[in-house]
C-alpha atoms as a PDB file:
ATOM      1  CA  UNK A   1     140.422 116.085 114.776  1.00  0.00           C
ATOM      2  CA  UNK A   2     140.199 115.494 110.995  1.00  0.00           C
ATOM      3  CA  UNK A   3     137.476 115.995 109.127  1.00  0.00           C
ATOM      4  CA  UNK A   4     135.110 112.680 107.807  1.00  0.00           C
ATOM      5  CA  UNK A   5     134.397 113.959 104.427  1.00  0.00           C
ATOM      6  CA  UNK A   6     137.835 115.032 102.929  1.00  0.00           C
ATOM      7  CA  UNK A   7     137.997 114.969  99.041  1.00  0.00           C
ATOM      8  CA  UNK A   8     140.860 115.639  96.657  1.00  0.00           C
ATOM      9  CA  UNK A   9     140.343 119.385  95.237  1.00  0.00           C
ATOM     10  CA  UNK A  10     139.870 117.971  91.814  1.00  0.00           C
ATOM     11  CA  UNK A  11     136.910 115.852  93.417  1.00  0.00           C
ATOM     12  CA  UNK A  12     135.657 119.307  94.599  1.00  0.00           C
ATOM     13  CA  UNK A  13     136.010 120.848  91.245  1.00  0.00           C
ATOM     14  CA  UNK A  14     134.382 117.926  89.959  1.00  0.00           C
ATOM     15  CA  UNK A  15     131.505 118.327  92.706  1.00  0.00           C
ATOM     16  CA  UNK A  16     131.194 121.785  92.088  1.00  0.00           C
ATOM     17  CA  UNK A  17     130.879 122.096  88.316  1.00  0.00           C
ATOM     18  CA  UNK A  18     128.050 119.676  88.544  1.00  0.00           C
ATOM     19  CA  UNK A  19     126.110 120.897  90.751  1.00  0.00           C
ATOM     20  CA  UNK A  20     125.984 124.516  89.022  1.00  0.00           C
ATOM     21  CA  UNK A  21     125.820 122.340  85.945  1.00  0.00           C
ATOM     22  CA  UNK A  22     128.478 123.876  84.491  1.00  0.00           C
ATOM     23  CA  UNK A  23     130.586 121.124  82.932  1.00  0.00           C
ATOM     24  CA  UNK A  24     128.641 120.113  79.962  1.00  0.00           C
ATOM     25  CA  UNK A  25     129.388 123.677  79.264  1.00  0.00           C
ATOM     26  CA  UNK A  26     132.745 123.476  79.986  1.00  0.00           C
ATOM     27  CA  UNK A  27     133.302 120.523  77.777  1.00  0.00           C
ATOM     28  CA  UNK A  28     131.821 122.281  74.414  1.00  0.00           C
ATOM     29  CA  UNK A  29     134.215 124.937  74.519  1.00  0.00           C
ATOM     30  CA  UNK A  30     136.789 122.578  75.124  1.00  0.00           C
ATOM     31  CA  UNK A  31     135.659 120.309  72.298  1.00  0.00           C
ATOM     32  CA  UNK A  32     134.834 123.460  70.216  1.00  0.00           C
ATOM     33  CA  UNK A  33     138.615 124.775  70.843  1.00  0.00           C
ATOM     34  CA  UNK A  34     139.943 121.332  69.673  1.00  0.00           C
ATOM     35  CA  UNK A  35     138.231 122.005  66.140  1.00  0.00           C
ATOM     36  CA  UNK A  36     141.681 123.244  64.608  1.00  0.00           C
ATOM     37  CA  UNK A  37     143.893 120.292  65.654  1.00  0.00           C
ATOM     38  CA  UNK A  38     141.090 117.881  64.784  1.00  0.00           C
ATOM     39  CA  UNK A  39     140.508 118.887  61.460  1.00  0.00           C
ATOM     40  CA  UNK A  40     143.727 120.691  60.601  1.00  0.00           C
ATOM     41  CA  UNK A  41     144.487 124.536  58.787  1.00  0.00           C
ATOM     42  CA  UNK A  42     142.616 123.772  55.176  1.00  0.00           C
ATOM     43  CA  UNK A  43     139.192 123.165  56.960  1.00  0.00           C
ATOM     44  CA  UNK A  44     139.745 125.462  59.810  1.00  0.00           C
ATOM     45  CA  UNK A  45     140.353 128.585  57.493  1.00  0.00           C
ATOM     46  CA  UNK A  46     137.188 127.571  55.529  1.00  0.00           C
ATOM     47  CA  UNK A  47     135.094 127.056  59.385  1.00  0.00           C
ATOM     48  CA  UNK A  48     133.156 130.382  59.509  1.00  0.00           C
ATOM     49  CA  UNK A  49     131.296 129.017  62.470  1.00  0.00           C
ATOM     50  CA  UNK A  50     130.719 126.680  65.103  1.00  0.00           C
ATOM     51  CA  UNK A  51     128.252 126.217  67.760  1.00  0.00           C
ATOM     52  CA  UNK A  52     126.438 123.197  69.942  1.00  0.00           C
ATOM     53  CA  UNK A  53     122.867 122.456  70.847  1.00  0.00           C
ATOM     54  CA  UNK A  54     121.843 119.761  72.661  1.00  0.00           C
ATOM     55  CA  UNK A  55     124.631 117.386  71.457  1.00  0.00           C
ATOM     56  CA  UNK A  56     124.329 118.516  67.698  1.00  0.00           C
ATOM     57  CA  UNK A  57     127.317 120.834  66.164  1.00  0.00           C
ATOM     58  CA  UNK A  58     126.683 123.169  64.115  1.00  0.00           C
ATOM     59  CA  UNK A  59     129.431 123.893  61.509  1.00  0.00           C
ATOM     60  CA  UNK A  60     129.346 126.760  58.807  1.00  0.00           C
ATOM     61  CA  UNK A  61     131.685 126.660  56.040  1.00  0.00           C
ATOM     62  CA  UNK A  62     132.177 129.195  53.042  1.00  0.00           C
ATOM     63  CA  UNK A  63     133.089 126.128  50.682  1.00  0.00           C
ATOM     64  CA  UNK A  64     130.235 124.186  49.509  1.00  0.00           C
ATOM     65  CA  UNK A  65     132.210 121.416  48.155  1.00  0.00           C
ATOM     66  CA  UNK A  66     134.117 121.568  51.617  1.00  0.00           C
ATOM     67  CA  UNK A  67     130.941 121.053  52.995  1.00  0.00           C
ATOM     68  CA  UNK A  68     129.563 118.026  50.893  1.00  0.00           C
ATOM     69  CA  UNK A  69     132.951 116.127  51.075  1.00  0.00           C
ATOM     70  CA  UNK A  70     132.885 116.519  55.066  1.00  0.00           C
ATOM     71  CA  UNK A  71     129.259 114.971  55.395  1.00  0.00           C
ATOM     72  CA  UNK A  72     130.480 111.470  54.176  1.00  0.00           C
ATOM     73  CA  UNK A  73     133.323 111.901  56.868  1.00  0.00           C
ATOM     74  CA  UNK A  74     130.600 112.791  59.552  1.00  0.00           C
ATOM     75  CA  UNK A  75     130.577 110.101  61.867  1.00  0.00           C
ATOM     76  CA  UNK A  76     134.410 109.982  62.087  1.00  0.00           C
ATOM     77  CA  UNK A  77     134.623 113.370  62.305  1.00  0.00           C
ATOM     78  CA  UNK A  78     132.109 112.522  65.986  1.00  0.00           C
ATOM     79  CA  UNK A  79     134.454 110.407  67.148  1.00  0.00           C
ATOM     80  CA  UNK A  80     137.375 112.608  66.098  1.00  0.00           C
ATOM     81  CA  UNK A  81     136.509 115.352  68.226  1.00  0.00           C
ATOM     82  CA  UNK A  82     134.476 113.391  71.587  1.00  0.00           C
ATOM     83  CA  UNK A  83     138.211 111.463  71.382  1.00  0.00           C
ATOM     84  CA  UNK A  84     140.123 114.923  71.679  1.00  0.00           C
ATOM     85  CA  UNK A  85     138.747 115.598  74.985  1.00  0.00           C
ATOM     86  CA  UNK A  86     137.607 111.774  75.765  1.00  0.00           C
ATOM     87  CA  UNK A  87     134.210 112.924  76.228  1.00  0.00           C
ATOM     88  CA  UNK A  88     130.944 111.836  74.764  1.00  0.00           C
ATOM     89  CA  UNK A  89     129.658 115.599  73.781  1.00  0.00           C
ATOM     90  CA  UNK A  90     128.387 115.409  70.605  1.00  0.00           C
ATOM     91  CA  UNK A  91     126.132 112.646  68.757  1.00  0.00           C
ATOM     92  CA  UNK A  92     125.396 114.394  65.172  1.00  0.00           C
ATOM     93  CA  UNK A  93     126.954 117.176  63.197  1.00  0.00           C
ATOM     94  CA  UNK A  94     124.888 119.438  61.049  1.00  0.00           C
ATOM     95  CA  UNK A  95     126.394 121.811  58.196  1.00  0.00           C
ATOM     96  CA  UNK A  96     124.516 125.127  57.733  1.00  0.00           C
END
């Protein structure tokens, strides 16, 4: 007798991640890890830090003229990274 509520395992990965809310999580280190291919070697040996809170990330850089030419690419720098991973995780960037 087979079972009535069979799912793929991915659909049970899926299931699972959500329900210990884990994937929003999951897809800030991903997007966080994609920093170096997004933004290529020049800015990634000048990144000191990163970090996300509630949809914001939170870049350090030790070049303040780094730092002011990257806020006029902000918004394409958003949909730079949410496109690496094709998924909506950040909405604003702050430099600190």
């Amino acid at each position: 007798m087979k079972a009535t509520n069979e799912q793929t395992l991915k659909e049970a990965i899926t299931e699972l991640l959500e329900a210990y809310k884990l994937k929003d999580g999951i897809n800030e280190t991903r997007l966080i890890n994609s920093w170096d291919n997004v933004v290529g070697e020049l800015i990634s040996r000048h990144t000191e830090k990163l970090f996300i809170r509630k949809k914001t990330l939170y870049i350090k850089l030790d070049s303040a003229a780094l730092k002011n030419e990257l806020m006029y690419a902000r918004n394409k720098l958003i949909k730079s990274l949410n496109k690496a991973i094709d998924v909506e995780v950040i909405e604003d960037i702050v430099f600190i």
